[in-house]
PDB file of N, CA and C in Angstrom:
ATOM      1  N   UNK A   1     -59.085 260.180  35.554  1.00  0.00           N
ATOM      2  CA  UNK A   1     -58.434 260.177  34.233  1.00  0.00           C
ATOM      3  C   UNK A   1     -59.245 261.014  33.239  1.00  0.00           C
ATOM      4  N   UNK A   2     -60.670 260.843  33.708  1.00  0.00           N
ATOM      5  CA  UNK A   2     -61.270 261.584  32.311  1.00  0.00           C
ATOM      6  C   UNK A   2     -61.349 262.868  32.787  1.00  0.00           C
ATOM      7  N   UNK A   3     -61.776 263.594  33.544  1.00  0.00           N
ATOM      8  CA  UNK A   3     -61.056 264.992  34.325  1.00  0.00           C
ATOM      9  C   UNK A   3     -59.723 265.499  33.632  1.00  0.00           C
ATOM     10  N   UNK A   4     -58.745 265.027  33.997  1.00  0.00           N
ATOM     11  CA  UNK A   4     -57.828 265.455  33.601  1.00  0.00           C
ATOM     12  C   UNK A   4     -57.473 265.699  31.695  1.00  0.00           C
ATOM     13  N   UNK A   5     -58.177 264.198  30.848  1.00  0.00           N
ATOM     14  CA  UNK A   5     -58.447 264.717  30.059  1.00  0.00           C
ATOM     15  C   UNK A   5     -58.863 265.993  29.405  1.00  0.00           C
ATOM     16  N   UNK A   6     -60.343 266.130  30.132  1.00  0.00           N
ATOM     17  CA  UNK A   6     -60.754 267.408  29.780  1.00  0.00           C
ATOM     18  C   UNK A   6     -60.667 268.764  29.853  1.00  0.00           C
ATOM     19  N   UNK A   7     -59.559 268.509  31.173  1.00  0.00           N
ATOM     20  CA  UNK A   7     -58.865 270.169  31.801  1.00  0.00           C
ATOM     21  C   UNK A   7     -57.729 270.113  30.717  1.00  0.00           C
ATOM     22  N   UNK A   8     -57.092 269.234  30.184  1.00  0.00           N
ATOM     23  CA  UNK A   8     -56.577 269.500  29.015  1.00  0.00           C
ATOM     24  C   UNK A   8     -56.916 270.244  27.673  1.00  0.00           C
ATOM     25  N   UNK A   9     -58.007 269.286  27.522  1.00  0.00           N
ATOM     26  CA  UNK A   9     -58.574 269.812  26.258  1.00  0.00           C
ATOM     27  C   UNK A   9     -59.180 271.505  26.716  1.00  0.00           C
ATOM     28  N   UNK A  10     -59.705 271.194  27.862  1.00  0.00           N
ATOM     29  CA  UNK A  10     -60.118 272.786  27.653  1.00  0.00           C
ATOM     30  C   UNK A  10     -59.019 274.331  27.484  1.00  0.00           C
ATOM     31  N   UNK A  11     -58.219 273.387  28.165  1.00  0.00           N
ATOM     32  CA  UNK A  11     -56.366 274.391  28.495  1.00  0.00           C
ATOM     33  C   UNK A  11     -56.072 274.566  26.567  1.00  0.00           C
ATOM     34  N   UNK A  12     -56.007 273.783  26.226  1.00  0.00           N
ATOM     35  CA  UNK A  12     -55.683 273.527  24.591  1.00  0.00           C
ATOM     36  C   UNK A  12     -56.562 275.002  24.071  1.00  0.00           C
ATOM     37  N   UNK A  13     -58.401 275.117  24.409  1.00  0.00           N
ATOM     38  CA  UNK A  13     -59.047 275.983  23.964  1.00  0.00           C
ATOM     39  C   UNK A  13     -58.957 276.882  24.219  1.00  0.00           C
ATOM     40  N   UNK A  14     -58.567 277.328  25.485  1.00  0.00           N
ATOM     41  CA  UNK A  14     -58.527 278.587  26.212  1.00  0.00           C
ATOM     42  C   UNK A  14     -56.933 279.059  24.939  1.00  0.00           C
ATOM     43  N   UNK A  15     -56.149 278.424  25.269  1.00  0.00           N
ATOM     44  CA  UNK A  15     -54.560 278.740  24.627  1.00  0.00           C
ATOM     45  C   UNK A  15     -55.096 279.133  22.958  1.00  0.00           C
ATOM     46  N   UNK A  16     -55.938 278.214  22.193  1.00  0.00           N
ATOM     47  CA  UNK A  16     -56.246 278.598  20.909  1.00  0.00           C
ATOM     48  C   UNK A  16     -57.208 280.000  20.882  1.00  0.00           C
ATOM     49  N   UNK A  17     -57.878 280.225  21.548  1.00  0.00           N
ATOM     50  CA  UNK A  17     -59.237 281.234  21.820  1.00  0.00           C
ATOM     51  C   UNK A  17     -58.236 282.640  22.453  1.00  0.00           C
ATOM     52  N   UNK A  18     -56.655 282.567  22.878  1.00  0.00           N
ATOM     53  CA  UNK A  18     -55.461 283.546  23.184  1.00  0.00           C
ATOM     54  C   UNK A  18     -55.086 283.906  22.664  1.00  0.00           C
ATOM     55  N   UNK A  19     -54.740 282.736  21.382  1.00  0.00           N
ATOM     56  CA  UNK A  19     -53.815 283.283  19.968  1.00  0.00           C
ATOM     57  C   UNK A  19     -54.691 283.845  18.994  1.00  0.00           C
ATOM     58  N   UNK A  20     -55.794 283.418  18.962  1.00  0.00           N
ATOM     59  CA  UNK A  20     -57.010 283.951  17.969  1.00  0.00           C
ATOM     60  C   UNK A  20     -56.982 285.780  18.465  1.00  0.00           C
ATOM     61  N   UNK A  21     -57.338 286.073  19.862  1.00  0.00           N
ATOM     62  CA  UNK A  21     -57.392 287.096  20.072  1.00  0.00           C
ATOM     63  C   UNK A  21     -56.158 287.790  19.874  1.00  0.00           C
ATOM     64  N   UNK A  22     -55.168 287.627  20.115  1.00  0.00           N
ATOM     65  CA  UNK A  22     -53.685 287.962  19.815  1.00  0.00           C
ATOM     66  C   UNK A  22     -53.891 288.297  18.013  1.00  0.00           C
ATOM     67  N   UNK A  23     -54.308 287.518  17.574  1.00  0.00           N
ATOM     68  CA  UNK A  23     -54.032 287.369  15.878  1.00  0.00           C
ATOM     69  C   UNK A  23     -55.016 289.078  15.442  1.00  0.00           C
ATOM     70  N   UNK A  24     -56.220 288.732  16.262  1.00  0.00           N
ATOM     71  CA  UNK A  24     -57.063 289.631  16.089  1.00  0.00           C
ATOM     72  C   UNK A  24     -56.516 291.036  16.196  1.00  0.00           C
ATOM     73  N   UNK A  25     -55.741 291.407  17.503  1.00  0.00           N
ATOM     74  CA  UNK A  25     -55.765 292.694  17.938  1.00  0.00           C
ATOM     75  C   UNK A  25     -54.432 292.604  16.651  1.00  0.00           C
ATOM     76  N   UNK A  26     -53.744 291.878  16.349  1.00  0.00           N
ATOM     77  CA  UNK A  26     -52.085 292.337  15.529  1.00  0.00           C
ATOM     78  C   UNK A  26     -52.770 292.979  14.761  1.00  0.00           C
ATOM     79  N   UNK A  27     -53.806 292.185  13.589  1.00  0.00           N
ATOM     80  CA  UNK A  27     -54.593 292.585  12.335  1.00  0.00           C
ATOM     81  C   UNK A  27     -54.924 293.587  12.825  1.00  0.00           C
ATOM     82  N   UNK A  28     -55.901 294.198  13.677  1.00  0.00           N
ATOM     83  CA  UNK A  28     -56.133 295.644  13.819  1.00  0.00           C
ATOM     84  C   UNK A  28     -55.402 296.730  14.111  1.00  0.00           C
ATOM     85  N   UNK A  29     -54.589 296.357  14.596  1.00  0.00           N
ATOM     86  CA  UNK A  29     -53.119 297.434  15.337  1.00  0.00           C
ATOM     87  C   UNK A  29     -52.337 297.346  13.566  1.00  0.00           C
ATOM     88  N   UNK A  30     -52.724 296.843  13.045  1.00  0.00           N
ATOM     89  CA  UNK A  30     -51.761 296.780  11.582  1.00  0.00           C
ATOM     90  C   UNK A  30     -52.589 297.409  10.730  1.00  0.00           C
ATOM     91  N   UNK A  31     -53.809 297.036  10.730  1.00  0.00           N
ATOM     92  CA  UNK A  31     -54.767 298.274   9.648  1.00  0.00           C
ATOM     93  C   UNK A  31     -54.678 299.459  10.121  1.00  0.00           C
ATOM     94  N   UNK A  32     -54.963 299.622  11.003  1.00  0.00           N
ATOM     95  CA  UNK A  32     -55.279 300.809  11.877  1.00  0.00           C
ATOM     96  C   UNK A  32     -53.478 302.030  11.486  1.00  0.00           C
ATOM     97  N   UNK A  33     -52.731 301.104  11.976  1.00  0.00           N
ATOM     98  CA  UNK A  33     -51.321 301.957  11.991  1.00  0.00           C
ATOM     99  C   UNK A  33     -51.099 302.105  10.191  1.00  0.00           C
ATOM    100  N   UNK A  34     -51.361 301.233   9.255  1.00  0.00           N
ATOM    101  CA  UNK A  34     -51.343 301.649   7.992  1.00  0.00           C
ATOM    102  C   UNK A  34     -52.181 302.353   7.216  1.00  0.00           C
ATOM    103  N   UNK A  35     -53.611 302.632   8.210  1.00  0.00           N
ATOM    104  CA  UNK A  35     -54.034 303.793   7.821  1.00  0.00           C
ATOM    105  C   UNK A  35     -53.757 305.035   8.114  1.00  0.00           C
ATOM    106  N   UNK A  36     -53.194 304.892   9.124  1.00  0.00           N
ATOM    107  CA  UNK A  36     -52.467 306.388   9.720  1.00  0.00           C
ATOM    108  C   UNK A  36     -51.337 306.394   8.998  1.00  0.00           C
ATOM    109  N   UNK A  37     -50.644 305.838   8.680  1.00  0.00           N
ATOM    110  CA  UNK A  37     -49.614 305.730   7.251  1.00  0.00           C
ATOM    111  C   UNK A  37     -50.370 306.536   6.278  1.00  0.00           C
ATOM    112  N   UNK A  38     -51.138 306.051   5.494  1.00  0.00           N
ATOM    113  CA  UNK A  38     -51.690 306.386   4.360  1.00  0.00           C
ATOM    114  C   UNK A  38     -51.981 308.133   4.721  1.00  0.00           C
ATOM    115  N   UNK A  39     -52.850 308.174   5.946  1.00  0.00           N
ATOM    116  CA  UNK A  39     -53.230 309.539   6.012  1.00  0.00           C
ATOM    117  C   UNK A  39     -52.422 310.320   6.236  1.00  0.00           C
ATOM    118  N   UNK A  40     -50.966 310.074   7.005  1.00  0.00           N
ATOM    119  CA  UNK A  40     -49.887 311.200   6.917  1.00  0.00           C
ATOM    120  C   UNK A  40     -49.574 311.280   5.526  1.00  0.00           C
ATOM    121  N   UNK A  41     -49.441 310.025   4.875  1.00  0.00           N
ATOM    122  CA  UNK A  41     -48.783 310.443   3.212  1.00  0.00           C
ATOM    123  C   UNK A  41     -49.712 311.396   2.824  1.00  0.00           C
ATOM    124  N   UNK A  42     -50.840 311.346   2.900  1.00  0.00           N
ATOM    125  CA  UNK A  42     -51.704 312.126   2.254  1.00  0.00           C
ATOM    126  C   UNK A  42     -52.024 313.777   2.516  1.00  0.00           C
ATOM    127  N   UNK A  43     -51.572 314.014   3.817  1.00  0.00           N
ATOM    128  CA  UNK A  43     -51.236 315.060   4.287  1.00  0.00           C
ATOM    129  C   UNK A  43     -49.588 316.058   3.643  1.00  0.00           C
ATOM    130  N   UNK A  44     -49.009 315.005   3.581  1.00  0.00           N
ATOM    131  CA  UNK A  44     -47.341 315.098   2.965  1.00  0.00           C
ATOM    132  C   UNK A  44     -47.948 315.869   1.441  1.00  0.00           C
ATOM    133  N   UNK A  45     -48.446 315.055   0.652  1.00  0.00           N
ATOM    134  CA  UNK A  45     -49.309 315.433  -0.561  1.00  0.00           C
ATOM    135  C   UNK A  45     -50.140 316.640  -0.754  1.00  0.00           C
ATOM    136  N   UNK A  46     -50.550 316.935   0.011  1.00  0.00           N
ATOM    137  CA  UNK A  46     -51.522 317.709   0.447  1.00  0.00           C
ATOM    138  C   UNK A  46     -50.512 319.089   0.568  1.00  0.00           C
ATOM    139  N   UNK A  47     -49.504 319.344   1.156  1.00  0.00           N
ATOM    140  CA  UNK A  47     -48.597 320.272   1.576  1.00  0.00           C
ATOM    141  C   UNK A  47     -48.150 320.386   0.203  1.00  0.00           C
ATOM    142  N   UNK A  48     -47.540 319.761  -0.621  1.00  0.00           N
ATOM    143  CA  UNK A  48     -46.889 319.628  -1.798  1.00  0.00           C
ATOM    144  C   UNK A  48     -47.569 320.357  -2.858  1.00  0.00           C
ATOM    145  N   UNK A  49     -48.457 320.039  -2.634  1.00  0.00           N
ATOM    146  CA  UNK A  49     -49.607 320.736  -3.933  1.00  0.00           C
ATOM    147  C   UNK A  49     -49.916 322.157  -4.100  1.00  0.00           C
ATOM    148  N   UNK A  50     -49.791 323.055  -4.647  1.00  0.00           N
ATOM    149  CA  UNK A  50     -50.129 324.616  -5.017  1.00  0.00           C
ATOM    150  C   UNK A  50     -50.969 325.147  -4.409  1.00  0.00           C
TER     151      UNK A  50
END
């Protein structure tokens, strides 16, 4: 019984320590792609100018 408890709880951590990394890579794949946003605008700008 207490085994099984704990392959639980650890299943619970592994699953939270998945979504953490998941959360992690979104946030970076989202800065990352809105800085390449920013730097094409800025390129766009860049063309525009005299």
């Amino acid at each position: 019984m207490v085994k099984k408890e704990s392959d639980e709880s650890s299943f619970k951590l592994r699953r939270r320590q998945r979504r953490n990394l998941i959360e992690l890579a979104l946030s970076f794949i989202h800065s990352w792609s809105s800085s390449m946003v920013k730097r094409a605008d800025w390129v766009k700008h860049r063309q525009w100018l005299p």
